[in-house]
PDB file of N, CA and C in Angstrom:
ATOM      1  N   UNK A   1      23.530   7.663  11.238  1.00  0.00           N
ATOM      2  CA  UNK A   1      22.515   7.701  12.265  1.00  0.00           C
ATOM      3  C   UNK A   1      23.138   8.076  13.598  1.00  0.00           C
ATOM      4  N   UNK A   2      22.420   8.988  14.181  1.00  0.00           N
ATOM      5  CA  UNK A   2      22.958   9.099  15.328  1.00  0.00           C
ATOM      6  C   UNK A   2      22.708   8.265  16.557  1.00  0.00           C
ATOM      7  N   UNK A   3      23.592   8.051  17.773  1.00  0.00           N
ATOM      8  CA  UNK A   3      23.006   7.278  18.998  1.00  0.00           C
ATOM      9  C   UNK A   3      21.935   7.316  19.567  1.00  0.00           C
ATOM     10  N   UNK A   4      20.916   8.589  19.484  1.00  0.00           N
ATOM     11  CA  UNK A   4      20.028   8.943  19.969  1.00  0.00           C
ATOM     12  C   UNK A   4      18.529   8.723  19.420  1.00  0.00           C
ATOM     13  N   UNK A   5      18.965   7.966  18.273  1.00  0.00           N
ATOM     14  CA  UNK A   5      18.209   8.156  17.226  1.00  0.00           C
ATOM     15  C   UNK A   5      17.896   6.384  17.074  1.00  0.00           C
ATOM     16  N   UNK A   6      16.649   6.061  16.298  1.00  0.00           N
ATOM     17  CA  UNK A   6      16.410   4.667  15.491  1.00  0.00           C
ATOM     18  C   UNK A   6      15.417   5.196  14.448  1.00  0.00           C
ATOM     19  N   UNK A   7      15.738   4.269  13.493  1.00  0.00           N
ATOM     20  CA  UNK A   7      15.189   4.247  11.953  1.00  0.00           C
ATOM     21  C   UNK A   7      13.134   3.796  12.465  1.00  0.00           C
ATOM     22  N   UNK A   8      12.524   4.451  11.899  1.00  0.00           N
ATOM     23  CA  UNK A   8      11.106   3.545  12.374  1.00  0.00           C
ATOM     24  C   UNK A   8      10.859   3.336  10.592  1.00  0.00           C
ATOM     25  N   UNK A   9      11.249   3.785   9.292  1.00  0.00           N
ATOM     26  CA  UNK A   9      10.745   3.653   8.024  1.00  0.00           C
ATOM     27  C   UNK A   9      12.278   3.901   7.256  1.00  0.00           C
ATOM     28  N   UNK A  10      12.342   3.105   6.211  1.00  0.00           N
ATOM     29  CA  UNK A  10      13.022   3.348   5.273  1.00  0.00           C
ATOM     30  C   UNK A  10      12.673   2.581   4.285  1.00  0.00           C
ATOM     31  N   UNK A  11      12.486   3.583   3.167  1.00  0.00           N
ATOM     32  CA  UNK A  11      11.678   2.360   1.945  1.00  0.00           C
ATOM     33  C   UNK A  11      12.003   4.118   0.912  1.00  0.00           C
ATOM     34  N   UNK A  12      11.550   4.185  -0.299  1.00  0.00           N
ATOM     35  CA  UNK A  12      11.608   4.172  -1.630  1.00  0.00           C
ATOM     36  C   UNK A  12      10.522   4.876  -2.482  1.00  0.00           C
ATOM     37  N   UNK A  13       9.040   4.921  -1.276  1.00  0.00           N
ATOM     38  CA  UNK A  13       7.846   5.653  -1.576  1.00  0.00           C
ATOM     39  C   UNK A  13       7.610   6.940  -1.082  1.00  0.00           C
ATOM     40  N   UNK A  14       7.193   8.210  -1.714  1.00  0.00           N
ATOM     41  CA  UNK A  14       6.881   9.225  -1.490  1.00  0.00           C
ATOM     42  C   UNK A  14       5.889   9.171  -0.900  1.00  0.00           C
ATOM     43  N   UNK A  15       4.939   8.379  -1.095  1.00  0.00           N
ATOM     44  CA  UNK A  15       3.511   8.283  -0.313  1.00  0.00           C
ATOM     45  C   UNK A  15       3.666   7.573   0.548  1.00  0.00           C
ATOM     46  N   UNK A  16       4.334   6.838   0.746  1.00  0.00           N
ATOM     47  CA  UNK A  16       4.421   6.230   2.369  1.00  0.00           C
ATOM     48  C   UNK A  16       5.002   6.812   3.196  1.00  0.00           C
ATOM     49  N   UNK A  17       6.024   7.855   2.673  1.00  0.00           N
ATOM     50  CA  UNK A  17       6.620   8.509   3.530  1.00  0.00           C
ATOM     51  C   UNK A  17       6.197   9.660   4.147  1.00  0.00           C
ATOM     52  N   UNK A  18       5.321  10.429   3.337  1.00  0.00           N
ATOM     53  CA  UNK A  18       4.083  11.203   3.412  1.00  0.00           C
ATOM     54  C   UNK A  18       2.954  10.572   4.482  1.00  0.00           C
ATOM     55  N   UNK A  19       2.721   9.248   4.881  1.00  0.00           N
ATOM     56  CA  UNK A  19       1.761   9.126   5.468  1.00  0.00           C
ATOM     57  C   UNK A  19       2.384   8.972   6.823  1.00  0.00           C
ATOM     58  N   UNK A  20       3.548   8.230   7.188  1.00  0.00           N
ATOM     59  CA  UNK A  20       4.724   8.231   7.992  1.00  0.00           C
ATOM     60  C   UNK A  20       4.688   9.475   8.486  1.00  0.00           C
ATOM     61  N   UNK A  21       5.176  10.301   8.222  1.00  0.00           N
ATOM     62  CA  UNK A  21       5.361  11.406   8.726  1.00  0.00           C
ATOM     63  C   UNK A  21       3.968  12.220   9.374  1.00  0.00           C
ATOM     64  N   UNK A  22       2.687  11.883   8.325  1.00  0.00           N
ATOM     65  CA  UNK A  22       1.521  12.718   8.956  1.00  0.00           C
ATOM     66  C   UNK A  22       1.133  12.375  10.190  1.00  0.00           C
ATOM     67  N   UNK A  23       1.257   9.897  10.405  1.00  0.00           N
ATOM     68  CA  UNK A  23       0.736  10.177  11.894  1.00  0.00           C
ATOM     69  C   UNK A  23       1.837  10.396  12.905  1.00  0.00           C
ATOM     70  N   UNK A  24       3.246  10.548  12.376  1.00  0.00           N
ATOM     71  CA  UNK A  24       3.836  10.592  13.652  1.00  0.00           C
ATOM     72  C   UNK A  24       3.664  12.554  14.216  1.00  0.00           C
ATOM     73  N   UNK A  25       3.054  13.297  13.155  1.00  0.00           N
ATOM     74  CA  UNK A  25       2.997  14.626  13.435  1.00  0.00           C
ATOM     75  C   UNK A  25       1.455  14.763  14.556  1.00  0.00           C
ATOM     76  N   UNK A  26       0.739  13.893  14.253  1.00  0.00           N
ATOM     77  CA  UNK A  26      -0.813  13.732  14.722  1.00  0.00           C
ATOM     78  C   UNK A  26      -0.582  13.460  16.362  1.00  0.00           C
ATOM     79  N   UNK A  27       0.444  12.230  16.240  1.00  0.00           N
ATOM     80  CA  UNK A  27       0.833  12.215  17.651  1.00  0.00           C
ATOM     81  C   UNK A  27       1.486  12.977  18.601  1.00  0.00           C
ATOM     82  N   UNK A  28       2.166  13.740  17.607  1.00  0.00           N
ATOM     83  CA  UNK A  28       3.081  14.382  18.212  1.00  0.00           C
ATOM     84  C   UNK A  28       4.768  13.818  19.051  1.00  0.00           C
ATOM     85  N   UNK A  29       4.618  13.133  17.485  1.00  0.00           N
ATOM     86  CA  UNK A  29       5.943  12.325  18.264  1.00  0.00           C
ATOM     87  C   UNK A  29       7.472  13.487  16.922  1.00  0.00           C
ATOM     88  N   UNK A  30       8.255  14.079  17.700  1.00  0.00           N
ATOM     89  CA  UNK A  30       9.307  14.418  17.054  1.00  0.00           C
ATOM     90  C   UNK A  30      10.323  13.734  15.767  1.00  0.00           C
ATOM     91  N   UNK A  31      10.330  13.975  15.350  1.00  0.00           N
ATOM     92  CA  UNK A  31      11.009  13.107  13.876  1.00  0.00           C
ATOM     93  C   UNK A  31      12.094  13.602  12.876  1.00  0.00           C
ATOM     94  N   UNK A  32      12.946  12.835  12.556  1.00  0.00           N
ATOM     95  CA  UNK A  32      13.692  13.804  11.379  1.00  0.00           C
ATOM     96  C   UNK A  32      13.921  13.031  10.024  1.00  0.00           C
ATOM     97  N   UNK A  33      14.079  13.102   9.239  1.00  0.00           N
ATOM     98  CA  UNK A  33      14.097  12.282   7.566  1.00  0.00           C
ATOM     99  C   UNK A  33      15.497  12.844   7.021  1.00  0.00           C
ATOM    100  N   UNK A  34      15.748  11.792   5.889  1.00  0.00           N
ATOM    101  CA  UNK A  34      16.602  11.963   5.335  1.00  0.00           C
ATOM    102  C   UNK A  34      16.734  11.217   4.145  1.00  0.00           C
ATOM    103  N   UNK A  35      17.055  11.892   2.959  1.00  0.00           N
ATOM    104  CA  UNK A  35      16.462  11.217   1.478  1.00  0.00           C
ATOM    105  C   UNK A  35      18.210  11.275   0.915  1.00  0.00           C
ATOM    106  N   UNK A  36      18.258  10.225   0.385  1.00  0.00           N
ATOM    107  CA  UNK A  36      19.433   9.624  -0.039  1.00  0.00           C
ATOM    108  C   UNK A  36      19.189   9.289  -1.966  1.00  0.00           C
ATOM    109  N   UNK A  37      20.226  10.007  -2.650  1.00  0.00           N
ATOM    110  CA  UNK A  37      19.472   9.839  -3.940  1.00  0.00           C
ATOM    111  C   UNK A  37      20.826   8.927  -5.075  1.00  0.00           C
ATOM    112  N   UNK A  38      20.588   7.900  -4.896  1.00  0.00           N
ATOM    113  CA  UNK A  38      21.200   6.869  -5.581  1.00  0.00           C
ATOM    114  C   UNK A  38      21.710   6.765  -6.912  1.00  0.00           C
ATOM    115  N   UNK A  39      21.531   7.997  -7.687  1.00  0.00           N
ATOM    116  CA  UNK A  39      20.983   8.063  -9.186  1.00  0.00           C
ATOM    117  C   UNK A  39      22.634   9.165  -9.324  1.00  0.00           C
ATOM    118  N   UNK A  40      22.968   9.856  -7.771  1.00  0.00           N
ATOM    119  CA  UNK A  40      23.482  10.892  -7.694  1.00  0.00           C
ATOM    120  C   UNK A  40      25.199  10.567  -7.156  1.00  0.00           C
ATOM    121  N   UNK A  41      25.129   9.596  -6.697  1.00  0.00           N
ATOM    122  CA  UNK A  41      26.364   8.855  -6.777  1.00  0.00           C
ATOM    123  C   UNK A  41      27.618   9.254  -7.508  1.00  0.00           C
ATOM    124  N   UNK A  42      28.556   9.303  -6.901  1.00  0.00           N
ATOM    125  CA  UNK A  42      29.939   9.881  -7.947  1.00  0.00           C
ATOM    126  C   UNK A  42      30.471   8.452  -7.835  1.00  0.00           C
ATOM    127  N   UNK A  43      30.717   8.651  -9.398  1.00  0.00           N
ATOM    128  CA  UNK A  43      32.015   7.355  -9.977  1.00  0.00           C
ATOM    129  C   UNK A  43      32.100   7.366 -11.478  1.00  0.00           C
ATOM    130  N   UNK A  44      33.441   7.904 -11.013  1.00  0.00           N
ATOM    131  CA  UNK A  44      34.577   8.296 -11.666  1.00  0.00           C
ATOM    132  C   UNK A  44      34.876   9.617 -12.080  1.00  0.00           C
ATOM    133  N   UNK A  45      34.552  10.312 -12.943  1.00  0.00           N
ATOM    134  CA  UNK A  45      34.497  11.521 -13.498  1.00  0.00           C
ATOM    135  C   UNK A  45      32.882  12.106 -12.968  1.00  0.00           C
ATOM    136  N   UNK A  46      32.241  11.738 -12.770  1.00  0.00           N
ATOM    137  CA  UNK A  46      30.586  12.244 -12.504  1.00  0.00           C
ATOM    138  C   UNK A  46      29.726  11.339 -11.665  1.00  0.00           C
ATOM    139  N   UNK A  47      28.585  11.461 -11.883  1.00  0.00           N
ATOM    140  CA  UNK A  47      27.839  10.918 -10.941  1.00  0.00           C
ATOM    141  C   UNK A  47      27.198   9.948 -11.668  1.00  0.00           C
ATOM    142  N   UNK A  48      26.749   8.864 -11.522  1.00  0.00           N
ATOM    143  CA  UNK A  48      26.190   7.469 -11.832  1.00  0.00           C
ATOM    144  C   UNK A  48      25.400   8.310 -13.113  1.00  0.00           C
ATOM    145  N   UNK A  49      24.418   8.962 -12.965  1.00  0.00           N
ATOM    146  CA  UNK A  49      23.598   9.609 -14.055  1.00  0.00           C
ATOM    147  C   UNK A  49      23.995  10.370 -14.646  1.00  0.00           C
ATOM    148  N   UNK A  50      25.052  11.119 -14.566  1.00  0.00           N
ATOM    149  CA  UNK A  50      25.765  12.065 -15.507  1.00  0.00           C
ATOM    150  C   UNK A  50      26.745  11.186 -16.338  1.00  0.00           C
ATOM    151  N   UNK A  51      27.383   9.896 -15.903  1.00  0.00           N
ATOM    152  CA  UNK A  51      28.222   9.175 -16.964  1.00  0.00           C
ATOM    153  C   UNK A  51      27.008   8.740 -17.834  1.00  0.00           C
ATOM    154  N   UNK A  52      26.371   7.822 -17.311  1.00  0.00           N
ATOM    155  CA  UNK A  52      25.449   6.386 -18.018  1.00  0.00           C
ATOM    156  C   UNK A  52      23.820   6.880 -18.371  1.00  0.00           C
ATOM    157  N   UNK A  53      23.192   8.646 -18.268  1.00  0.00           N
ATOM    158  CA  UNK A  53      22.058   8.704 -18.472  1.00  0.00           C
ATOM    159  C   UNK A  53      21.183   7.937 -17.334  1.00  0.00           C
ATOM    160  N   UNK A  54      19.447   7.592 -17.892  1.00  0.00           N
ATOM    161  CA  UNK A  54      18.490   7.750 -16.656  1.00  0.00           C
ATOM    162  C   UNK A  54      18.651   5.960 -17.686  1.00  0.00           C
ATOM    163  N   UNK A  55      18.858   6.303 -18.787  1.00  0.00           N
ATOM    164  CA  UNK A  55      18.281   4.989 -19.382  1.00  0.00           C
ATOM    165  C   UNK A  55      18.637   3.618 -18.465  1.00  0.00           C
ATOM    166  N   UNK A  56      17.711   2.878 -18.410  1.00  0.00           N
ATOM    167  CA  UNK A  56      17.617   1.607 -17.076  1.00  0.00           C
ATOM    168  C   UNK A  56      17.592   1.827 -15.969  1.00  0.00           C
ATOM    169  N   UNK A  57      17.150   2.867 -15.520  1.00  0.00           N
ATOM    170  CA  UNK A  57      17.188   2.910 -13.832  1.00  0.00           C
ATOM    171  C   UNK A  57      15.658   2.880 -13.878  1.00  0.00           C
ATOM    172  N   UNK A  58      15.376   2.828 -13.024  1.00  0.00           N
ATOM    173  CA  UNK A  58      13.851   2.715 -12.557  1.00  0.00           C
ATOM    174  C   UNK A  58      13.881   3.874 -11.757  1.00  0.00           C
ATOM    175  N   UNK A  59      13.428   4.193 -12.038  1.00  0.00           N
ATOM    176  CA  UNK A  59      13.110   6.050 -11.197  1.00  0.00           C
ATOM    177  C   UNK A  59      12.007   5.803 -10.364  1.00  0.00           C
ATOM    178  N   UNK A  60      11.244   4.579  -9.860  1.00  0.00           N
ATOM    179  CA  UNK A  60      11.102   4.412  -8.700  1.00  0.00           C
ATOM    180  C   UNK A  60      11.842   4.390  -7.059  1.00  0.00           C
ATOM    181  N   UNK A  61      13.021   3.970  -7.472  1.00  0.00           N
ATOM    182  CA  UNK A  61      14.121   3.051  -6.638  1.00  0.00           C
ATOM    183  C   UNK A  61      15.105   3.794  -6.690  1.00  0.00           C
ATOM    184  N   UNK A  62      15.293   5.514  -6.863  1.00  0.00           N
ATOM    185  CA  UNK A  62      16.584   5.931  -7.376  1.00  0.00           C
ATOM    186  C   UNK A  62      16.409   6.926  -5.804  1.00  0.00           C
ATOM    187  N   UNK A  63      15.753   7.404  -4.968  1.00  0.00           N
ATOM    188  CA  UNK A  63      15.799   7.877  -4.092  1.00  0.00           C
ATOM    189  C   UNK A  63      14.933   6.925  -2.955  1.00  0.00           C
ATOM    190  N   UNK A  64      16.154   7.129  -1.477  1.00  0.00           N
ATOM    191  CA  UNK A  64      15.616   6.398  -0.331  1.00  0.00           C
ATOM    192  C   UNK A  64      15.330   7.433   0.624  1.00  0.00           C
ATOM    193  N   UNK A  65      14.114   7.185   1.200  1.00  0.00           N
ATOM    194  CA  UNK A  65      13.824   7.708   2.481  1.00  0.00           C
ATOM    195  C   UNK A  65      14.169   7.324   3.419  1.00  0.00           C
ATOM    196  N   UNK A  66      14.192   7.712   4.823  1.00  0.00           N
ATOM    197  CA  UNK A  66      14.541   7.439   5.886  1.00  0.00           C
ATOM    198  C   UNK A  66      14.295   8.229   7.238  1.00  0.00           C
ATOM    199  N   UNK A  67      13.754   7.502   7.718  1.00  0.00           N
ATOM    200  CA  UNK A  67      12.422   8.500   8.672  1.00  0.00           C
ATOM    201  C   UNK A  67      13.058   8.060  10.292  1.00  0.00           C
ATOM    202  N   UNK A  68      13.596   8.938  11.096  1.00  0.00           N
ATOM    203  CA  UNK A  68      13.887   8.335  12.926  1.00  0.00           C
ATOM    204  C   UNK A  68      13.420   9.237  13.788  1.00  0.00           C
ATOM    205  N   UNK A  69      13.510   8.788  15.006  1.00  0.00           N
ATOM    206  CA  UNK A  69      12.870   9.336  16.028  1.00  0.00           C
ATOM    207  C   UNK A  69      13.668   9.032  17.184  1.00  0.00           C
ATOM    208  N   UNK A  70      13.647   9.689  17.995  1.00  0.00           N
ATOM    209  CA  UNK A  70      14.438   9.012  19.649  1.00  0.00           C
ATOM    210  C   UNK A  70      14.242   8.042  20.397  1.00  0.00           C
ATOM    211  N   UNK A  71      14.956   7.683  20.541  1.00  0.00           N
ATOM    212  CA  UNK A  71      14.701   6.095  21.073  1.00  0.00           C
ATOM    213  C   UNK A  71      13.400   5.944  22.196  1.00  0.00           C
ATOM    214  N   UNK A  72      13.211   7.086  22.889  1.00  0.00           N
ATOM    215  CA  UNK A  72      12.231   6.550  23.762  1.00  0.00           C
ATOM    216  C   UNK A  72      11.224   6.799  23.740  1.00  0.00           C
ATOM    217  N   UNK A  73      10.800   6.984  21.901  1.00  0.00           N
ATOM    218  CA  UNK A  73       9.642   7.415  21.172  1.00  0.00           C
ATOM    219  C   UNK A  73       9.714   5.959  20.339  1.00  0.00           C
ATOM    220  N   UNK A  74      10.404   5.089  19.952  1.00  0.00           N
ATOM    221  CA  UNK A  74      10.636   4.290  18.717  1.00  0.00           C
ATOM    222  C   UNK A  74       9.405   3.334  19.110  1.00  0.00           C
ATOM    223  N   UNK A  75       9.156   2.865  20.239  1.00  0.00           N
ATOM    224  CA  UNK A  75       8.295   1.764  20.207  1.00  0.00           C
ATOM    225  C   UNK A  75       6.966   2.233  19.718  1.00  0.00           C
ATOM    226  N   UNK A  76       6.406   3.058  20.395  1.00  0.00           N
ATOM    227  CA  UNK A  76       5.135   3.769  20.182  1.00  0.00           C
ATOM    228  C   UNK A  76       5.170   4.126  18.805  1.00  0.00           C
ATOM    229  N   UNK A  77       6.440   4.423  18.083  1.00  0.00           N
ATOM    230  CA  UNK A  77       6.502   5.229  15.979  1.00  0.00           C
ATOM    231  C   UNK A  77       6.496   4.223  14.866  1.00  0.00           C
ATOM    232  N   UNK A  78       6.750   2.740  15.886  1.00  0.00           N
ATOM    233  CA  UNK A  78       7.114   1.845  15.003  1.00  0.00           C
ATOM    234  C   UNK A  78       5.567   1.051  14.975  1.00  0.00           C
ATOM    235  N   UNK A  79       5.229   1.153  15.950  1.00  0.00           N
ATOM    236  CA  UNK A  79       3.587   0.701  16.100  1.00  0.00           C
ATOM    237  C   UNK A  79       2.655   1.601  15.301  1.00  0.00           C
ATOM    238  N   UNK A  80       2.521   2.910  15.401  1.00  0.00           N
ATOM    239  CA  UNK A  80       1.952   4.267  14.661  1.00  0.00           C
ATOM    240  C   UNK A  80       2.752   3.547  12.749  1.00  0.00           C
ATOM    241  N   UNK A  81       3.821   3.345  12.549  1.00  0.00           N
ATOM    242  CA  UNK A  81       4.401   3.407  11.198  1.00  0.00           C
ATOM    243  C   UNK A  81       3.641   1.905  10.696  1.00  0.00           C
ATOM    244  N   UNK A  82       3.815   1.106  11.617  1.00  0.00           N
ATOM    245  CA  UNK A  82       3.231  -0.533  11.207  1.00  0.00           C
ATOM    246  C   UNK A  82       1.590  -0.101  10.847  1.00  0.00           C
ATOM    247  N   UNK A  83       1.163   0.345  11.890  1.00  0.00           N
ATOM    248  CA  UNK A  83      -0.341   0.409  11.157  1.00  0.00           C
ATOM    249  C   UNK A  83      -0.613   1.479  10.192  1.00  0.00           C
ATOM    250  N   UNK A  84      -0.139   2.021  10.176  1.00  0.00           N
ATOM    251  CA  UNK A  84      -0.266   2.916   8.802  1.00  0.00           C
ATOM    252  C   UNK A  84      -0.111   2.298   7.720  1.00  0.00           C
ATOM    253  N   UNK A  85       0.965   1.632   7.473  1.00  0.00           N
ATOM    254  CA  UNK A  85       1.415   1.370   5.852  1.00  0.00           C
ATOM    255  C   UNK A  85       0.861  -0.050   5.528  1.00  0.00           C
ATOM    256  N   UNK A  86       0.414  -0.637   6.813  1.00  0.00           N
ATOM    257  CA  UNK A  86      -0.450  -2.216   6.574  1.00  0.00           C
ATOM    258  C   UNK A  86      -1.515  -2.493   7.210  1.00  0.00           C
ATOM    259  N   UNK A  87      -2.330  -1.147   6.777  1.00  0.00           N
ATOM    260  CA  UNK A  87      -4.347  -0.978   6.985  1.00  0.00           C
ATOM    261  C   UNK A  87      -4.494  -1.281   5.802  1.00  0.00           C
TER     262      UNK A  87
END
């Protein structure tokens, strides 16, 4: 993360992140994301899913989102992100 920057969402849902992103575009508040994929991990010779297969992972939980904005947008994105995902 950069200094300039704070997290307003990080969670695990495509659709929340999808809705995240629509009102902070409505407002017009600037934003950047970043998806982190857990499944993709190197250890040892390959990556978590290339040694051990998909078998037991929950392919819900295998990629994270992560949604920020500039700090002197965060209060207003975190208020916009709160009511969005808990209407």
């Amino acid at each position: 993360m950069c200094f300039f920057k704070k997290d307003v969402y990080i969670g695990y849902s495509m659709g929340d992140l999808a809705k995240v992103r629509q009102v902070l575009v409505n407002e017009g508040i600037k934003y950047s994301y970043n998806v982190h994929d857990h499944s993709g991990q190197w250890m040892g010779r390959g990556t978590i899913r290339g040694n051990f297969g998909s078998a037991g992972l929950n392919m819900d939980y295998t990629k994270q989102y992560t949604v920020s904005v500039k700090r002197k947008d965060f209060e207003k994105a975190s208020y916009l992100v709160n009511s969005v995902l808990h209407s």
